[in-house]
N, C-alpha and C. Protein backbone atom coordinates (compact mmCIF):
# COMPACT_ATOMS: atom_id res chain seq x y z
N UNK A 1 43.55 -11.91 1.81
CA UNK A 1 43.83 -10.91 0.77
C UNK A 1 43.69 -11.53 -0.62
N UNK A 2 43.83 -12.95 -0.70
CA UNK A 2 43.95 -13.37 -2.23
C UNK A 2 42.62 -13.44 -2.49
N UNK A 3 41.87 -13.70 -1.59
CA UNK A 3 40.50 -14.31 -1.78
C UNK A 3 39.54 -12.64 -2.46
N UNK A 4 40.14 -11.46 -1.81
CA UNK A 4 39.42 -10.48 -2.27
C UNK A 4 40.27 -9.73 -3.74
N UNK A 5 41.04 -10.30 -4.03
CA UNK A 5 41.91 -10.10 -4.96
C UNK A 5 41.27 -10.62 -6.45
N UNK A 6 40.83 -11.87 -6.22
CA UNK A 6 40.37 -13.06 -6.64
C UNK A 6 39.01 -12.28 -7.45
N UNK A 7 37.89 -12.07 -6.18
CA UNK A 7 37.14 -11.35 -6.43
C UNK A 7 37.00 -10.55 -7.15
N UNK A 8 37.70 -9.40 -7.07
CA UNK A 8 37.89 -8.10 -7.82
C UNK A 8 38.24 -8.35 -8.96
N UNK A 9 39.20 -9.57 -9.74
CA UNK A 9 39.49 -9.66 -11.21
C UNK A 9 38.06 -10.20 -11.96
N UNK A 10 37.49 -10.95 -10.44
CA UNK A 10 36.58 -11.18 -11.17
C UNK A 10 35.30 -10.62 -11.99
N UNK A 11 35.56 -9.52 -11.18
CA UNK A 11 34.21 -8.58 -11.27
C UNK A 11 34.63 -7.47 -12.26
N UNK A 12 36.07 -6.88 -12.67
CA UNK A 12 36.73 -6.10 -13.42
C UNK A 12 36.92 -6.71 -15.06
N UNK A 13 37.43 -8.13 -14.91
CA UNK A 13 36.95 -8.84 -16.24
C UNK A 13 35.89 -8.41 -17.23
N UNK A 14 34.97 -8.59 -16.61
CA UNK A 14 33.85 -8.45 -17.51
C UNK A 14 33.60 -7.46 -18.18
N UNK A 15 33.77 -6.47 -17.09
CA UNK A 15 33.43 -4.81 -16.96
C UNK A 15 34.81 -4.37 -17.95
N UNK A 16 35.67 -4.76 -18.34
CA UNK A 16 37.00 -4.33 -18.52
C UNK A 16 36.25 -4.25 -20.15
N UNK A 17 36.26 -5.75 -20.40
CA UNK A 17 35.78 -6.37 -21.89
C UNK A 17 34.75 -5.69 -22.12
N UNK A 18 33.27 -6.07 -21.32
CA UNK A 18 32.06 -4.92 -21.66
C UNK A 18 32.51 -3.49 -22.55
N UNK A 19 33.46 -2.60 -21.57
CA UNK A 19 33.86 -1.12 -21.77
C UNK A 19 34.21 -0.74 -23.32
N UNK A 20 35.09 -2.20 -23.58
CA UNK A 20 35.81 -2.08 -24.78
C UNK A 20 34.78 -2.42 -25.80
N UNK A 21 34.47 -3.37 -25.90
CA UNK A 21 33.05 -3.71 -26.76
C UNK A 21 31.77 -2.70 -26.78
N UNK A 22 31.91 -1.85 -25.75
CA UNK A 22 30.77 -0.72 -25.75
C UNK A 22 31.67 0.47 -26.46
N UNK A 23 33.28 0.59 -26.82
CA UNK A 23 33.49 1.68 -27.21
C UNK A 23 33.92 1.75 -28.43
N UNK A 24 34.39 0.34 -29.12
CA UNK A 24 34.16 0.07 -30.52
C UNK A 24 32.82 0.11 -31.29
N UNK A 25 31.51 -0.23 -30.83
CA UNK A 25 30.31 -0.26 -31.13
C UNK A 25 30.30 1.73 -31.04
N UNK A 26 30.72 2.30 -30.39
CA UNK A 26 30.38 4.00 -30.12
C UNK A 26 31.28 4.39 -31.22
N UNK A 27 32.62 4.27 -31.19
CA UNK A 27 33.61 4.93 -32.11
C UNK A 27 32.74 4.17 -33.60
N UNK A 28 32.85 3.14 -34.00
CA UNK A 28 32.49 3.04 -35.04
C UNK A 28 30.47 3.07 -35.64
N UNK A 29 29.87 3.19 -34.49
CA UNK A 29 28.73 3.86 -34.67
C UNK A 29 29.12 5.53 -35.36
N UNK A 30 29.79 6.29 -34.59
CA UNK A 30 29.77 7.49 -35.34
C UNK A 30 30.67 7.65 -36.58
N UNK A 31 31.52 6.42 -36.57
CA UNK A 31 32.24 6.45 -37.70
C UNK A 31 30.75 6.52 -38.90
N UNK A 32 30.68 5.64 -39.07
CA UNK A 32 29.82 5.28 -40.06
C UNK A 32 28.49 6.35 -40.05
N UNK A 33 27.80 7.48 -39.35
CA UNK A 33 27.33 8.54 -39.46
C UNK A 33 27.80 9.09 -39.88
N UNK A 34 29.51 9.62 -39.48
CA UNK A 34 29.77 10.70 -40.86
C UNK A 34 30.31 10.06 -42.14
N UNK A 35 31.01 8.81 -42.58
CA UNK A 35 31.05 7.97 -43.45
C UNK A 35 32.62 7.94 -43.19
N UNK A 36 33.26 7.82 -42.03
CA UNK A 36 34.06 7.68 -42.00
C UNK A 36 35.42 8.69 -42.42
N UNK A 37 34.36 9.99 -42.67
CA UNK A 37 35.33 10.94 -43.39
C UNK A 37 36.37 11.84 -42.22
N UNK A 38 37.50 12.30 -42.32
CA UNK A 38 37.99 12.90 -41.77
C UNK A 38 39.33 12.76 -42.39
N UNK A 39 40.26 13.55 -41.20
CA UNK A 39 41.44 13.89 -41.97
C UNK A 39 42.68 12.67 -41.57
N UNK A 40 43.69 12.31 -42.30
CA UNK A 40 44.20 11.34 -42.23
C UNK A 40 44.89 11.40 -40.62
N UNK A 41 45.37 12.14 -40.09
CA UNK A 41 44.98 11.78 -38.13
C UNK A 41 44.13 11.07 -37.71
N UNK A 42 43.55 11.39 -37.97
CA UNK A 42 41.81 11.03 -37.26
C UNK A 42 41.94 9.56 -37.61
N UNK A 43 41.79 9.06 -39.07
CA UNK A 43 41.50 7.64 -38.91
C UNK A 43 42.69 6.78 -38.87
N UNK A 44 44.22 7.31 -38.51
CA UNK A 44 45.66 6.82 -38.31
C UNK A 44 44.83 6.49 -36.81
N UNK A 45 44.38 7.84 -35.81
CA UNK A 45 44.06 7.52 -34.41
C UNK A 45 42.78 6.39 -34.06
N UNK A 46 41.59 5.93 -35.14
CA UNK A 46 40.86 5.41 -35.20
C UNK A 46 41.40 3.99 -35.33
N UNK A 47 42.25 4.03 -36.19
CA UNK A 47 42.79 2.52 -36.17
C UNK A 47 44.24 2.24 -35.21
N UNK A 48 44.89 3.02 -34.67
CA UNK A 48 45.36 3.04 -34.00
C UNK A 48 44.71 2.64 -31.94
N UNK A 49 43.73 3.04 -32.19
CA UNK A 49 42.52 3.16 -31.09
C UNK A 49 42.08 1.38 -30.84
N UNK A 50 41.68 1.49 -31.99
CA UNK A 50 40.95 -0.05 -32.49
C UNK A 50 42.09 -1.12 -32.43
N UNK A 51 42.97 -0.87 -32.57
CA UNK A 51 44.13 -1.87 -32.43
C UNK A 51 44.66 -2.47 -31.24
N UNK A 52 45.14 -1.25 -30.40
CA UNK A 52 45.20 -1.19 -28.55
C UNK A 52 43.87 -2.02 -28.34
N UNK A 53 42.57 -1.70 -28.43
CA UNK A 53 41.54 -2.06 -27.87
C UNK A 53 41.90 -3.93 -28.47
N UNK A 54 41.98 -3.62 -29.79
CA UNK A 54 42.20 -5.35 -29.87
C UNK A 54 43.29 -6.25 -29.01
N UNK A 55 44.17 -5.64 -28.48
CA UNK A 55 45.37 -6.08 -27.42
C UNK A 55 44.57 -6.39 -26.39
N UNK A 56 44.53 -5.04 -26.20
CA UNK A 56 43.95 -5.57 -24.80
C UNK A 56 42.92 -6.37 -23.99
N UNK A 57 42.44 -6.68 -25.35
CA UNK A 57 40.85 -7.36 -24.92
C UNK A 57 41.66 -8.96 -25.12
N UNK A 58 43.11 -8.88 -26.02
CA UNK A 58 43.14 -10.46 -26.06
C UNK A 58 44.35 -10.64 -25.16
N UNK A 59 44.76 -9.41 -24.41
CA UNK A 59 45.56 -9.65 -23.13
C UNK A 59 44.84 -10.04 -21.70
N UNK A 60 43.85 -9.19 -22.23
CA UNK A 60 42.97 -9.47 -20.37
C UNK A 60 42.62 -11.37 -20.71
N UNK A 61 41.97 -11.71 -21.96
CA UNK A 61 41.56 -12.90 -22.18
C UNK A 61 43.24 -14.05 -21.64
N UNK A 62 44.48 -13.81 -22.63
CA UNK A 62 45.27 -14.27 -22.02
C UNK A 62 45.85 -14.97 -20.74
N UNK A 63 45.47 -13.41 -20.05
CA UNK A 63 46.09 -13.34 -18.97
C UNK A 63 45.08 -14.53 -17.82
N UNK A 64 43.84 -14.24 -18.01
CA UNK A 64 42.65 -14.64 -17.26
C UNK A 64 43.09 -16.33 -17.09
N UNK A 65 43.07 -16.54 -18.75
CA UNK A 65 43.42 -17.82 -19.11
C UNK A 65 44.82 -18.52 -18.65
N UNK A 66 45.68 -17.71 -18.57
CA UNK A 66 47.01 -18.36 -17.83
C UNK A 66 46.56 -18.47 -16.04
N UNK A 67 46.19 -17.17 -15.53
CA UNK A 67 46.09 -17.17 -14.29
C UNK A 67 45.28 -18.72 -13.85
N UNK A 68 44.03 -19.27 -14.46
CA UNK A 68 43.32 -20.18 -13.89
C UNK A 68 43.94 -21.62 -14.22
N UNK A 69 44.61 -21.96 -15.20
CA UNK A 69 45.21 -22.72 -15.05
C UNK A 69 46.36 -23.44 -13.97
């Protein structure tokens, strides 16, 4: 069981990070088409969005990094 456990972080890693890096490049691709305009929600949730995504990309890294040690 560990061995397919093992596996699976391994293969979810990447794909985890990829997702996030493909959805900052999307959110702020269309940011910058409309110039970033909208109503103060919108870019509270934009940077709010972008923030989580920054956690989590340096939690999965964290975590990866404690586990192999």
């Amino acid at each position: 069981m560990g061995k397919v456990k093992t596996s699976l972080i391994k293969l979810l890693f990447p794909a985890a990070v990829t997702g996030n890096i493909l959805f900052v490049l999307w959110v702020s691709f269309n940011g910058l088409k409309e110039h970033f305009q909208g109503t103060i929600f919108e870019k509270l949730s934009y940077i709010g969005l972008m923030g989580l995504l920054a956690v989590n990309t340096f939690l999965l890294f964290y975590f990866r990094k404690k586990n192999y040690e």
